[in-house]
N, C-alpha and C. Protein backbone atom coordinates (compact mmCIF):
# COMPACT_ATOMS: atom_id res chain seq x y z
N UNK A 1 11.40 -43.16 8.40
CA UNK A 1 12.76 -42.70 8.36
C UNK A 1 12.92 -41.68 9.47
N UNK A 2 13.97 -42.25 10.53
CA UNK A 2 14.02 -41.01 11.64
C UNK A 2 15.57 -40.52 11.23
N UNK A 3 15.67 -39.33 11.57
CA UNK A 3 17.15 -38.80 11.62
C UNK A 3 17.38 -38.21 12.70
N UNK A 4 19.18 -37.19 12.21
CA UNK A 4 19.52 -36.67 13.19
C UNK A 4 19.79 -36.63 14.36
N UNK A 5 20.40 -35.67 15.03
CA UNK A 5 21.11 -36.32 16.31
C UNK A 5 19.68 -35.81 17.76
N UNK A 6 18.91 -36.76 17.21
CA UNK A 6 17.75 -36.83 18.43
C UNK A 6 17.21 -38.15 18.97
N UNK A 7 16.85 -38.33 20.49
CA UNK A 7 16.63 -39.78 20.92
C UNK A 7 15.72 -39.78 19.72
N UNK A 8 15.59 -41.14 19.44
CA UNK A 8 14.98 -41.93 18.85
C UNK A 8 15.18 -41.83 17.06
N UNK A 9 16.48 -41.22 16.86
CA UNK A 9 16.40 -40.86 15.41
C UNK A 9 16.93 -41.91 14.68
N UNK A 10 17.07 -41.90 13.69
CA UNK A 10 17.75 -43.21 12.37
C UNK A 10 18.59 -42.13 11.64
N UNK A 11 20.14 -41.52 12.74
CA UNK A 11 20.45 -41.22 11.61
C UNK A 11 21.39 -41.83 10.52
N UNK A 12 21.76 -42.82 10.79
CA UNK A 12 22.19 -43.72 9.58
C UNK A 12 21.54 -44.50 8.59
N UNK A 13 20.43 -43.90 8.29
CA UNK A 13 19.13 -43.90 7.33
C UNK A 13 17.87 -44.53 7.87
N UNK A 14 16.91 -44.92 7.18
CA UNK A 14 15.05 -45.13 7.44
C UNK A 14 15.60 -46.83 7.96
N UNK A 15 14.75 -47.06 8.96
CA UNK A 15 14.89 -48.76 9.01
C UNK A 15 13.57 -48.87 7.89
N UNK A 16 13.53 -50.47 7.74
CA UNK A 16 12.56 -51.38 6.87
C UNK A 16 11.27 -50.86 7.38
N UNK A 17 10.69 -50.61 8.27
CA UNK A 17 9.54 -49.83 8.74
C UNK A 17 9.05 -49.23 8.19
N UNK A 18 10.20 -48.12 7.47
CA UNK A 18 9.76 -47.38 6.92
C UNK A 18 8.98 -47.15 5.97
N UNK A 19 9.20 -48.37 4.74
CA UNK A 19 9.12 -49.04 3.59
C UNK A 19 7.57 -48.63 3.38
N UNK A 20 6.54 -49.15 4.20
CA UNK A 20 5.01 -49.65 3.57
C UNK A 20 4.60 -47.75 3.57
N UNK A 21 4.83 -46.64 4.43
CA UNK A 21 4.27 -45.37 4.31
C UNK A 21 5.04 -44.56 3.34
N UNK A 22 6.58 -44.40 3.35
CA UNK A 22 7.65 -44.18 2.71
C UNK A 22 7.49 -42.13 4.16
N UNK A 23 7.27 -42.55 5.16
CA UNK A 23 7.15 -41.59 6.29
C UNK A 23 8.09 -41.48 7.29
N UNK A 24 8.75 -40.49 7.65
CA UNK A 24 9.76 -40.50 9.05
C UNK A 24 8.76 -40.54 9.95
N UNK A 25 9.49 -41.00 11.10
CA UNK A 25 8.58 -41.50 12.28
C UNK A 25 8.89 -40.36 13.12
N UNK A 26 8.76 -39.27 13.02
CA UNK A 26 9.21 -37.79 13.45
C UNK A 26 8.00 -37.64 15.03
N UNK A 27 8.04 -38.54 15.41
CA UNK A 27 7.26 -37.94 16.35
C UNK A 27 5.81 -37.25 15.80
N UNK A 28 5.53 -36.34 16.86
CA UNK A 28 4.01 -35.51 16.08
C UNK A 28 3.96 -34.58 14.93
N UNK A 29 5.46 -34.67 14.38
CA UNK A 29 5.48 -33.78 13.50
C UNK A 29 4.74 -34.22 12.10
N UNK A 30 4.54 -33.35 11.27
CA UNK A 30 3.34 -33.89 9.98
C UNK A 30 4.59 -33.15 8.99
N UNK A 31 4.25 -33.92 7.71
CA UNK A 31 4.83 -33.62 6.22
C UNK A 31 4.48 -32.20 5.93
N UNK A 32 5.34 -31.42 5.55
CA UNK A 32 5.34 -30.69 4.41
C UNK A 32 4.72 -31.11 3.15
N UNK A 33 3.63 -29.91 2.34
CA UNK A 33 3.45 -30.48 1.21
C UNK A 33 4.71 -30.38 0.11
N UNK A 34 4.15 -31.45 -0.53
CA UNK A 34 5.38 -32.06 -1.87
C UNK A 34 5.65 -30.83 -2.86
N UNK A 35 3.95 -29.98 -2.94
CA UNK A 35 4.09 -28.84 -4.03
C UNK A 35 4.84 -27.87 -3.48
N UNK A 36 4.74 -27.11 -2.35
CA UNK A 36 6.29 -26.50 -1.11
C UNK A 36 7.86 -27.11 -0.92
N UNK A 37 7.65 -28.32 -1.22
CA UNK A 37 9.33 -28.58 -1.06
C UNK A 37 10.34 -27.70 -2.37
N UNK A 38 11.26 -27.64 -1.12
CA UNK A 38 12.34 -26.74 -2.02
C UNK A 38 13.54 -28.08 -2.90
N UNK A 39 12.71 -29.32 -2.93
CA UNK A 39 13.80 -30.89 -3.55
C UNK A 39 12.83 -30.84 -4.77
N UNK A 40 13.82 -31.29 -6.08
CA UNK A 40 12.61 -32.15 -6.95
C UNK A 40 13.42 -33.66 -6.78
N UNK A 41 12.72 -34.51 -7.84
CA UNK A 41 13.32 -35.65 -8.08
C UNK A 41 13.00 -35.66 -9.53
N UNK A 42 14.47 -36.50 -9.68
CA UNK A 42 14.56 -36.03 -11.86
C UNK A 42 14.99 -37.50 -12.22
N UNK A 43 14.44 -38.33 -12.71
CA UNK A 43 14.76 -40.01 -13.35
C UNK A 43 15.17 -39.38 -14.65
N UNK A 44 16.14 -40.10 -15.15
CA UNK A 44 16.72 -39.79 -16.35
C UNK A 44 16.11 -40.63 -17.47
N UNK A 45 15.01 -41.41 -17.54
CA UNK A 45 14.44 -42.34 -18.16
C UNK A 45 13.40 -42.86 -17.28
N UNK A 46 11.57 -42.91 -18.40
CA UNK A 46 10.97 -43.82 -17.20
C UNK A 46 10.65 -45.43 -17.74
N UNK A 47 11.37 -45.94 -18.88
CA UNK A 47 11.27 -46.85 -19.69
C UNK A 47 12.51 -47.65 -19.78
N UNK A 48 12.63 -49.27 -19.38
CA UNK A 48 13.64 -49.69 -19.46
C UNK A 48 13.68 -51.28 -19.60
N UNK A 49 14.85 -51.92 -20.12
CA UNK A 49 14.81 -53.46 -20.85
C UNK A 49 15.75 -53.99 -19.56
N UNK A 50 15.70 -55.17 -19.33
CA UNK A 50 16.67 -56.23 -18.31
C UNK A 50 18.63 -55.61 -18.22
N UNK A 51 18.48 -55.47 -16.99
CA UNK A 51 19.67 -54.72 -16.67
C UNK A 51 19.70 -53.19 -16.97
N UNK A 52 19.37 -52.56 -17.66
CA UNK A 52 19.28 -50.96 -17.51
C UNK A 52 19.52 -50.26 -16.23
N UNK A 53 20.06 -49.22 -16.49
CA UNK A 53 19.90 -48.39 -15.07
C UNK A 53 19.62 -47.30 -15.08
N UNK A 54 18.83 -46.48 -14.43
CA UNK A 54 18.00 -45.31 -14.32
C UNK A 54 18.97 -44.42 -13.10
N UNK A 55 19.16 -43.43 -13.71
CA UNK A 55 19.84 -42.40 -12.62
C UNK A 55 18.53 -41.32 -12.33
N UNK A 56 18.34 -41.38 -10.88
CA UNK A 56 17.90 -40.45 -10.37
C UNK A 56 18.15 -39.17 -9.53
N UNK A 57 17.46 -38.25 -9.64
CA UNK A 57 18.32 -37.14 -9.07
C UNK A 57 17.83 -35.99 -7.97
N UNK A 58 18.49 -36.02 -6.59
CA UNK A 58 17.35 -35.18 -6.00
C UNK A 58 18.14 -34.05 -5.57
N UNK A 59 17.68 -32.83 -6.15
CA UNK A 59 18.20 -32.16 -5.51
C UNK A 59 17.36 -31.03 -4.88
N UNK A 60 18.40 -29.86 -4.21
CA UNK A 60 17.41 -29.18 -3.32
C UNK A 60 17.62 -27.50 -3.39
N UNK A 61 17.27 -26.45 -2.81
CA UNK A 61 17.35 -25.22 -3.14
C UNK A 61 17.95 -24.78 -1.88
N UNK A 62 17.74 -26.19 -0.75
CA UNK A 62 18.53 -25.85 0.75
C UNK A 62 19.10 -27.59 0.67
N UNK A 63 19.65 -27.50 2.07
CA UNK A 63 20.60 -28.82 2.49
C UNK A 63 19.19 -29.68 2.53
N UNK A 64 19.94 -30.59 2.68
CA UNK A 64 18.87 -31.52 3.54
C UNK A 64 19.44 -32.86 4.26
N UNK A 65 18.70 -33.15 5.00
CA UNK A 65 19.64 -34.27 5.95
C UNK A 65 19.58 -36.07 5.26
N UNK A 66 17.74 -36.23 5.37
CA UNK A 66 17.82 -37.82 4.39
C UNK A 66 16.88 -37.95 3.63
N UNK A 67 16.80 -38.73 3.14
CA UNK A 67 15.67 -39.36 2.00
C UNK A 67 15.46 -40.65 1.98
N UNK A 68 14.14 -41.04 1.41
CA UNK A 68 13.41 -42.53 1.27
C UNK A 68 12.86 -42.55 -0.22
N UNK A 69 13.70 -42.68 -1.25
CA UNK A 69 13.32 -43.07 -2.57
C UNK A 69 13.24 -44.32 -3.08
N UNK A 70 11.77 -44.39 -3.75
CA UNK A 70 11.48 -45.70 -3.99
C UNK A 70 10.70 -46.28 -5.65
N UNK A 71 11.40 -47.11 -6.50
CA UNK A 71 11.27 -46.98 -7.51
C UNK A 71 9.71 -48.40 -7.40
N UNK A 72 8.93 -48.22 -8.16
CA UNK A 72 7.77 -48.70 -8.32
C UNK A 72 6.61 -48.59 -9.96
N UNK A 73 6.40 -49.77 -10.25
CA UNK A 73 5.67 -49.51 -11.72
C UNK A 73 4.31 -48.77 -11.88
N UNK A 74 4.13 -47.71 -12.59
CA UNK A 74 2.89 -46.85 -12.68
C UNK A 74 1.81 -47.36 -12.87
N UNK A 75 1.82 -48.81 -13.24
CA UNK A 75 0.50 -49.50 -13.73
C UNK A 75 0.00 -50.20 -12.70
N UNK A 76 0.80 -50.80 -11.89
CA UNK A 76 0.20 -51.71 -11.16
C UNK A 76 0.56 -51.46 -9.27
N UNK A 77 1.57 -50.17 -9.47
CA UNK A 77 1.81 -49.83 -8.40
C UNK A 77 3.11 -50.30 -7.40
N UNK A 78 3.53 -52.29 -8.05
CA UNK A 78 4.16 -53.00 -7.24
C UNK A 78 6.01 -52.47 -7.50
N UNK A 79 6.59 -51.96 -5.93
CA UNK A 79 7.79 -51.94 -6.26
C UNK A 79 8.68 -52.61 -7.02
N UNK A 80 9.64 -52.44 -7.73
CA UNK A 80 10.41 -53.58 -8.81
C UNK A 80 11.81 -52.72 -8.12
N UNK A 81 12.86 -53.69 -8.85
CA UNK A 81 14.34 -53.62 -9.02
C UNK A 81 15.33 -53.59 -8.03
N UNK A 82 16.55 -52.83 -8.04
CA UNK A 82 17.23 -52.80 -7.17
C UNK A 82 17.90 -51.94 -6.86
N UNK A 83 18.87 -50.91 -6.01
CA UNK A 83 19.84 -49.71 -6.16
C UNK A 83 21.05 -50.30 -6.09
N UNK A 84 22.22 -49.59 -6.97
CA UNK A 84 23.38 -49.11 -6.58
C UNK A 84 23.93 -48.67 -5.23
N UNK A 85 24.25 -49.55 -4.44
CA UNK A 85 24.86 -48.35 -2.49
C UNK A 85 25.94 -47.49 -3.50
N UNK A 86 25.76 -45.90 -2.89
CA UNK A 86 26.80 -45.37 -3.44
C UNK A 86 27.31 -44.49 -1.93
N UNK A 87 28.05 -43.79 -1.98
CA UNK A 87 28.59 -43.04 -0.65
C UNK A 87 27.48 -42.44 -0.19
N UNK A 88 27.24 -42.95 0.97
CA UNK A 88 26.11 -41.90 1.89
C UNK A 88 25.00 -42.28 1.21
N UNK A 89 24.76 -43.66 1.06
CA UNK A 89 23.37 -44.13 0.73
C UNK A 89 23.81 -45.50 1.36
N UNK A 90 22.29 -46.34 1.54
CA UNK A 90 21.94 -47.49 1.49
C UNK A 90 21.05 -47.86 1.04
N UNK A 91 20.52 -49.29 0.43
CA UNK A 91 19.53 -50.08 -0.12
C UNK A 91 18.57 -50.44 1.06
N UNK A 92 16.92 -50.43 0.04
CA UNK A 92 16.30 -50.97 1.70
C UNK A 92 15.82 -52.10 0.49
N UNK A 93 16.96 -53.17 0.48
CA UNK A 93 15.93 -54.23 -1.10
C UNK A 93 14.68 -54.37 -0.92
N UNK A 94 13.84 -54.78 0.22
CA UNK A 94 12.36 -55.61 1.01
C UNK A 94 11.16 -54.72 0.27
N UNK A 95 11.76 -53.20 -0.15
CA UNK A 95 10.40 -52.34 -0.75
C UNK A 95 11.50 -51.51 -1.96
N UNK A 96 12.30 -52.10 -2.54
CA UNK A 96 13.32 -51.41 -3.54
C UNK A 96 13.26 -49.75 -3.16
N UNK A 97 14.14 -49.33 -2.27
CA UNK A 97 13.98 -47.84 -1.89
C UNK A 97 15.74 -47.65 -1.35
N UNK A 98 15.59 -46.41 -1.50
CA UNK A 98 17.33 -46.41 -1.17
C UNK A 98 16.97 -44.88 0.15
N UNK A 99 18.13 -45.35 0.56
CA UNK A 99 17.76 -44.18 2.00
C UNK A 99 19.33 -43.78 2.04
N UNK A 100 19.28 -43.11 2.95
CA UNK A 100 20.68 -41.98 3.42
C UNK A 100 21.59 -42.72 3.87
N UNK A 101 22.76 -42.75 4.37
CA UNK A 101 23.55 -43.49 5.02
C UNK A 101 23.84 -42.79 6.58
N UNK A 102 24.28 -41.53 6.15
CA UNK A 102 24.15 -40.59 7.39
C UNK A 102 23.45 -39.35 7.19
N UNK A 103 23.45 -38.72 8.43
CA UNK A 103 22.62 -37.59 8.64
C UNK A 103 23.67 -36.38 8.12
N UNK A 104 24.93 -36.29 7.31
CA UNK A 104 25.38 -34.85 7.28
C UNK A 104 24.54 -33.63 6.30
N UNK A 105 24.47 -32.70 6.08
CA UNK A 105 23.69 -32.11 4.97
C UNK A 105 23.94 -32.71 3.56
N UNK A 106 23.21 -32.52 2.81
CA UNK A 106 23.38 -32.72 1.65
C UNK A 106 22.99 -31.85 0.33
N UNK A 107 23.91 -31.50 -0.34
CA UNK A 107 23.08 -30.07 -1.60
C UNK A 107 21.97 -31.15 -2.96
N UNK A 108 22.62 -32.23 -2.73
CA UNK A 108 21.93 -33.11 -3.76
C UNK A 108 22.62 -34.63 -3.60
N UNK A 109 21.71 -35.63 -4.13
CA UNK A 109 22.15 -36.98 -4.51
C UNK A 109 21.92 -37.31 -5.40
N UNK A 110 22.84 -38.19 -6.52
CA UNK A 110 22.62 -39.01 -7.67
C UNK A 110 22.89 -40.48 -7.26
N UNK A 111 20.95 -41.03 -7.15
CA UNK A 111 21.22 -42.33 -7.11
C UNK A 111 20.89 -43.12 -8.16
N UNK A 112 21.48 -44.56 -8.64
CA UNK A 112 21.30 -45.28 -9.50
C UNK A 112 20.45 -46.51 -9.03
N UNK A 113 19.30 -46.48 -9.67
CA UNK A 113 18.80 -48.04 -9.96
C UNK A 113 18.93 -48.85 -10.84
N UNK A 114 18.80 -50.04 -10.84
CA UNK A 114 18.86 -51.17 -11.80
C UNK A 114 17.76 -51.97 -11.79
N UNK A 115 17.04 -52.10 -13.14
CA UNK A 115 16.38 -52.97 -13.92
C UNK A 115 16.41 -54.35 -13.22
N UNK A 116 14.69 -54.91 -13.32
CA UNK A 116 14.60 -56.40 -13.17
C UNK A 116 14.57 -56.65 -14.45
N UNK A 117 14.52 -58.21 -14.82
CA UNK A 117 14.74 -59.15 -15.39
C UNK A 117 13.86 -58.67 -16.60
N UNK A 118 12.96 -57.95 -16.41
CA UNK A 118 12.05 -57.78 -17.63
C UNK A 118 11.93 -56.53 -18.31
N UNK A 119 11.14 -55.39 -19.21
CA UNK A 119 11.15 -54.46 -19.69
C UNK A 119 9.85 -53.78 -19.23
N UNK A 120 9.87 -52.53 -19.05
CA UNK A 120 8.69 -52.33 -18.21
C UNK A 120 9.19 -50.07 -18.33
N UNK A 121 8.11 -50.16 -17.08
CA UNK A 121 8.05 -48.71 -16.87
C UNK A 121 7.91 -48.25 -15.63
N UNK A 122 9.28 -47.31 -15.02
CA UNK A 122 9.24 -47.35 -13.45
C UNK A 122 9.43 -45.68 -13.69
N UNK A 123 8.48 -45.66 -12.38
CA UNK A 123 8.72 -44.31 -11.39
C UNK A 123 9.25 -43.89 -10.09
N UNK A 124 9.60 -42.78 -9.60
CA UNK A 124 10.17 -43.14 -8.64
C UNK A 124 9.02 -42.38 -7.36
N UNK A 125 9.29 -42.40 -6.43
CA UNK A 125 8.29 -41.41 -5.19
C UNK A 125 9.23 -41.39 -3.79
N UNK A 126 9.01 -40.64 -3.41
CA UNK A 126 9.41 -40.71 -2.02
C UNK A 126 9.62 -39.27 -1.03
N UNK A 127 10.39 -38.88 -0.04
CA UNK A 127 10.25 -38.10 0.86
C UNK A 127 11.83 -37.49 1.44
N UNK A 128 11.98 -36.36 1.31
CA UNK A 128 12.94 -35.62 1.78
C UNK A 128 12.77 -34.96 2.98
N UNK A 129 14.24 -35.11 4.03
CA UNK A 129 14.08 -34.67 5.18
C UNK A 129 14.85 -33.71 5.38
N UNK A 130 14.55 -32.23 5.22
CA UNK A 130 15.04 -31.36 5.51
C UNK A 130 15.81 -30.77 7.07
N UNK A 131 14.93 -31.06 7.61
CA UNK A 131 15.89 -31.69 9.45
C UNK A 131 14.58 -32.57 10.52
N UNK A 132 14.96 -32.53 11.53
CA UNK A 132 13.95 -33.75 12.30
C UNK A 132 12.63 -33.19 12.01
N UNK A 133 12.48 -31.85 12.21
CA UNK A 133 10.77 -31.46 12.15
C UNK A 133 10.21 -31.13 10.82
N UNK A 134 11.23 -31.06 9.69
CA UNK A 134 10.86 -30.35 8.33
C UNK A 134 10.73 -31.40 7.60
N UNK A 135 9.81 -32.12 7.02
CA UNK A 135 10.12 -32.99 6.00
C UNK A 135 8.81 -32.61 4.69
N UNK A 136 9.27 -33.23 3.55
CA UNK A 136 8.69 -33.52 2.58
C UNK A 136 8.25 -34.94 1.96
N UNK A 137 7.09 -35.27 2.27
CA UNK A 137 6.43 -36.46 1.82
C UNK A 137 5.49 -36.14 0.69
N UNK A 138 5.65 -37.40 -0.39
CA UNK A 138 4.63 -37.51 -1.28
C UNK A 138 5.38 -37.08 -2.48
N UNK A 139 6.59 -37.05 -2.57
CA UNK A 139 7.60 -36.11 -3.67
C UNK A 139 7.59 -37.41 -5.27
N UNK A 140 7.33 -36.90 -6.01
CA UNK A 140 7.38 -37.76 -7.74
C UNK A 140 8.32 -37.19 -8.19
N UNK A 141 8.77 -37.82 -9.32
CA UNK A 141 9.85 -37.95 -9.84
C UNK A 141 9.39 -37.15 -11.69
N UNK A 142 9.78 -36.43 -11.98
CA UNK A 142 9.91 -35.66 -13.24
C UNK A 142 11.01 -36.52 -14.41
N UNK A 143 10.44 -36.86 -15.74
CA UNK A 143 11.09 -37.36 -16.62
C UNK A 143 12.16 -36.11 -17.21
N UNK A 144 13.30 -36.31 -17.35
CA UNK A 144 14.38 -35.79 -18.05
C UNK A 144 15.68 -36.41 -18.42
N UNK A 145 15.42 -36.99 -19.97
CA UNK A 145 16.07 -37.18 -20.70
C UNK A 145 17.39 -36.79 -20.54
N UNK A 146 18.47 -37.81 -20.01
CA UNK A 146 20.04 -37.65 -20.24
C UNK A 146 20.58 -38.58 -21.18
């Protein structure tokens, strides 16, 4: 996921590339650790039957520019399902992950996923980009009940 208004950025969210590391391609810059980020991520459920939808929630203690969230089963690891596009998001379906739409700040996002066909147990993971050189990789998702 590249952003921002720099050659080589993505700021109209992560291309498919992105998908297999869930990493901005920031040049030489390296991740922030996940236990330092000022974002959590909050799934409102990690248990769900055919069609369900899981609201997830990231928010932050500063702005931040994008994100690469990606919902995936704890047991076996393999991404499942699908997102909701909501304003200032897009779907990356190929690794079920939803990314930014644009680069403006952001205080938080509520994105929605949806359930495959079966009943199961998903988590979410992924990486917040605080601006081109600041990011947070390796970020999990905290259960809280809505």
């Amino acid at each position: 996921m590249l952003l921002v208004g720099v050659v080589g950025a993505w700021p109209s969210g992560a291309p498919s590339k992105a998908c297999d590391s869930l990493m901005p391609q920031h040049g030489a810059n390296r991740p922030q650790s996940a236990r330092s980020a000022p974002y959590t991520l909050v799934q409102s459920t990690d248990s769900y039957r055919p069609g369900d939808q899981v609201i997830v929630y990231v928010r932050g203690s500063v702005p931040f520019k994008g994100l690469l969230i990606q919902a995936f089963d704890p047991r076996t690891n393999a991404t499942l399902g699908e997102w909701v596009e909501g304003g200032g998001l897009k779907q990356l379906a190929e690794c079920a992950a939803m990314s930014h739409a644009d680069n403006r700040d952001k205080k938080a996002a509520t994105l929605v996923w949806r359930a495959p066909t079966q009943h199961g147990n998903v988590r979410f993971r992924g990486t917040v980009v605080q601006q081109f050189n600041t990011f947070y990789h390796g970020l999990s998702a905290t259960v809280q009940k809505v």
